[in-house]
N, C-alpha and C. Protein backbone atom coordinates (compact mmCIF):
# COMPACT_ATOMS: atom_id res chain seq x y z
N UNK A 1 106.08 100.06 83.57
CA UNK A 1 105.91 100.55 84.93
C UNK A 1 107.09 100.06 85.76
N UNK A 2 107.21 100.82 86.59
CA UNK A 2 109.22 100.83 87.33
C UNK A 2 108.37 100.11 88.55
N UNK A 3 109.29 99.30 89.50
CA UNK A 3 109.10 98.37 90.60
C UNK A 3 108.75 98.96 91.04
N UNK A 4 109.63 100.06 91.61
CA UNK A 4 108.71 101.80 92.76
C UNK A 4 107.26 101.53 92.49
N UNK A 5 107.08 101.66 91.25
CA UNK A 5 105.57 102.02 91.01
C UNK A 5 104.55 100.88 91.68
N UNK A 6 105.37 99.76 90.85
CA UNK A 6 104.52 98.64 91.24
C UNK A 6 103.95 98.01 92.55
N UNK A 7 105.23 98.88 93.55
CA UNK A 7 105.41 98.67 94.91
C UNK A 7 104.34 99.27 95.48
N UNK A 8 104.14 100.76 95.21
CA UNK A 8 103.56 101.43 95.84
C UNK A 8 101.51 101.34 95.53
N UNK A 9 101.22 100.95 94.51
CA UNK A 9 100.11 100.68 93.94
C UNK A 9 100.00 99.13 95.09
N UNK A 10 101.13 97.91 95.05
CA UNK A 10 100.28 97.27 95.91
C UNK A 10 100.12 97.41 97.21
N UNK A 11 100.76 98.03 97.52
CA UNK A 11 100.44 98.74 98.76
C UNK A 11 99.62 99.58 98.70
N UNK A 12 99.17 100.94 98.45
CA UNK A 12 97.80 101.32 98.16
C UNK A 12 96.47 100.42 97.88
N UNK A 13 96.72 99.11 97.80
CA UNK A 13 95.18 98.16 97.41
C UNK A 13 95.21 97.63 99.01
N UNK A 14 95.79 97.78 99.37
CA UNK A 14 96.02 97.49 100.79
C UNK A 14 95.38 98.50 101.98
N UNK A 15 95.19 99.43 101.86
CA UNK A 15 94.88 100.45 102.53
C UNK A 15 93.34 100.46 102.85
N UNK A 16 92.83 100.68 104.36
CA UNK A 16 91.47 100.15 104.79
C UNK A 16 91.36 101.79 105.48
N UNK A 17 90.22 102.54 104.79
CA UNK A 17 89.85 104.10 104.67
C UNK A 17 89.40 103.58 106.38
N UNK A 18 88.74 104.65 106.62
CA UNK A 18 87.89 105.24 108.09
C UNK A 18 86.38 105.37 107.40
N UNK A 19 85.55 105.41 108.24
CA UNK A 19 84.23 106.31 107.47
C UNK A 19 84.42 107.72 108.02
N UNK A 20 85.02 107.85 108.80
CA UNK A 20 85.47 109.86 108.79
C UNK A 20 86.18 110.04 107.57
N UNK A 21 87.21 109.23 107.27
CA UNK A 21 87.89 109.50 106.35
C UNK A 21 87.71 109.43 104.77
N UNK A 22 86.45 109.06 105.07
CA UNK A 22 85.77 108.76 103.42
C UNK A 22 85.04 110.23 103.57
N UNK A 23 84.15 110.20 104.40
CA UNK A 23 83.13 111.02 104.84
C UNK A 23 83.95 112.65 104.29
N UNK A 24 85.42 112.93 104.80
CA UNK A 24 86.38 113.98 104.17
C UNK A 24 86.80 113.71 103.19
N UNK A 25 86.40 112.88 102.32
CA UNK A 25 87.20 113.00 100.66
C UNK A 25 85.80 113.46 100.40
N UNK A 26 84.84 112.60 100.84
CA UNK A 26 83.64 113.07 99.97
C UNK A 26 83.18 114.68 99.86
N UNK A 27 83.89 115.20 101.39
CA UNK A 27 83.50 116.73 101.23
C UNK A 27 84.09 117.54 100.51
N UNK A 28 85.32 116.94 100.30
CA UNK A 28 86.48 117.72 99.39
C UNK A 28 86.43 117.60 98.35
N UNK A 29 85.49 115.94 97.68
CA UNK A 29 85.48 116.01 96.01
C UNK A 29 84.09 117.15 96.12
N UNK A 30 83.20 117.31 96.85
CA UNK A 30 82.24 118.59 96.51
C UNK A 30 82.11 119.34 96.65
N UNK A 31 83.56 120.17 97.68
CA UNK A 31 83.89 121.50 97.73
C UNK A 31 84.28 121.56 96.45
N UNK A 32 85.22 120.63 95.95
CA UNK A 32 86.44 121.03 94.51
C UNK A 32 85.66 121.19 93.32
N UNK A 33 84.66 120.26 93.42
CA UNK A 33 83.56 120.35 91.77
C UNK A 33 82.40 121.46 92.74
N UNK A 34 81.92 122.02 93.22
CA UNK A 34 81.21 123.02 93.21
C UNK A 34 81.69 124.72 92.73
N UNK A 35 83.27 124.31 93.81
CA UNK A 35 83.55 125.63 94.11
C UNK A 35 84.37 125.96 92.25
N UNK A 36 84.38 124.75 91.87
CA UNK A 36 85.37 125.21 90.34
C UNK A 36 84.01 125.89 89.01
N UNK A 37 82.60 125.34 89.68
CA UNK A 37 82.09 126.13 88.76
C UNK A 37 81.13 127.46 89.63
N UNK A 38 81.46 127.64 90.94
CA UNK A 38 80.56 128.88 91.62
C UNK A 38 81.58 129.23 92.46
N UNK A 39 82.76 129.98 92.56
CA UNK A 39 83.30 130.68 93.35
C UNK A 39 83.03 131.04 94.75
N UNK A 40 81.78 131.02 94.28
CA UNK A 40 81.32 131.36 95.58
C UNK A 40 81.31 130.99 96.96
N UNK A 41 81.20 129.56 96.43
CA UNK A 41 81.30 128.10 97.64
C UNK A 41 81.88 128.30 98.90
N UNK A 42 81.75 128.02 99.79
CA UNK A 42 82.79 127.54 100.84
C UNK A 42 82.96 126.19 101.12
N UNK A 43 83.92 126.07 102.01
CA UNK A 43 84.18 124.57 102.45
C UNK A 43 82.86 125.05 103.57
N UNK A 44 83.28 125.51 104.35
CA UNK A 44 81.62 125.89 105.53
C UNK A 44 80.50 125.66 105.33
N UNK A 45 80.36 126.30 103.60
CA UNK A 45 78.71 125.91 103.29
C UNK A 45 78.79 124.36 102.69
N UNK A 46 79.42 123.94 102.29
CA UNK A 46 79.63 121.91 102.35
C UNK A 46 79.43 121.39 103.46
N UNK A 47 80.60 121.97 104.91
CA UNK A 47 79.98 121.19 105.55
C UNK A 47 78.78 121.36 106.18
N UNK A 48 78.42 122.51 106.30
CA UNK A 48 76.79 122.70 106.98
C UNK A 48 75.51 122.14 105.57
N UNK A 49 75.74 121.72 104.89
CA UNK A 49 74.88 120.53 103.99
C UNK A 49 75.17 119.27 104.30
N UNK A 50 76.48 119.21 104.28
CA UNK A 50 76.47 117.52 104.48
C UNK A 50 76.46 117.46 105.92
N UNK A 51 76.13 118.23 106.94
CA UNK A 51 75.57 118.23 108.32
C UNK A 51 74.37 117.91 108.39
N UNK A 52 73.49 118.72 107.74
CA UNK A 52 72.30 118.88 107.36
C UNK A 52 71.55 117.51 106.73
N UNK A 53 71.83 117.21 105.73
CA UNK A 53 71.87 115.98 105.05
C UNK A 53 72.23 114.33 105.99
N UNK A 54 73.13 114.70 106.87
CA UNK A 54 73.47 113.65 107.80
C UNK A 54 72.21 113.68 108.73
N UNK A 55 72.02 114.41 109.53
CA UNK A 55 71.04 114.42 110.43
C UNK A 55 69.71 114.49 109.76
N UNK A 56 69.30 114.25 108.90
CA UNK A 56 68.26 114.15 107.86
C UNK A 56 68.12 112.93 107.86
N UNK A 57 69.12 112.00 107.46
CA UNK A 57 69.39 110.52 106.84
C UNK A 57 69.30 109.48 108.30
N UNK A 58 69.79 110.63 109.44
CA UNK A 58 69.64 109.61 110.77
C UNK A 58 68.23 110.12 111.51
N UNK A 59 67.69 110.92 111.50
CA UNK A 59 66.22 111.06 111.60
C UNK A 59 65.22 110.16 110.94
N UNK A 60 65.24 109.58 109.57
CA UNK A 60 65.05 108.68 108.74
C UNK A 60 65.07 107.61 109.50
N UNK A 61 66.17 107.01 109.65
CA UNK A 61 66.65 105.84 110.46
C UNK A 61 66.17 105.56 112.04
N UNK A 62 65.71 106.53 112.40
CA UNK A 62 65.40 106.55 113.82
C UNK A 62 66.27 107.01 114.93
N UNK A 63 67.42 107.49 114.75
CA UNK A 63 68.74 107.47 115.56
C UNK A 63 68.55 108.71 116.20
C-alpha cells in the first residue's frame, strides 16, 4: 500500500458523519439494492417510506 493510500485511509478514520448524513447513505444504500432488483423503484418512493417509518418510530417515542 503507497503512503497516498495510507494517508488518505487515516484520514478517513477520522471523519465524524451527521445523522442527516447517515440518514442519506442509508437512503441511497436502499434506493441502490431495491431499485437493482425492481426497476421500478424511485428515490421518491424511499423517501416517502423512510418518512413514513420515521414518523412511525417518533410516534412510538412520544415526540
Amino acid at each position: 500500500m503507497g503512503d497516498d493510500l495510507k494517508k488518505l485511509i487515516e484520514l478517513a478514520k477520522s471523519v465524524k458523519t451527521t445523522p442527516e448524513h447517515r440518514e442519506e447513505q442509508r437512503r441511497s444504500f436502499a434506493y441502490g439494492n431495491t431499485a437493482f432488483e425492481n426497476g421500478m423503484i424511485t428515490r421518491e418512493m424511499i423517501n416517502e417510506q423512510a418518512d413514513k417509518l420515521a414518523r412511525a418510530s417518533d410516534d412510538r417515542r412520544g415526540k
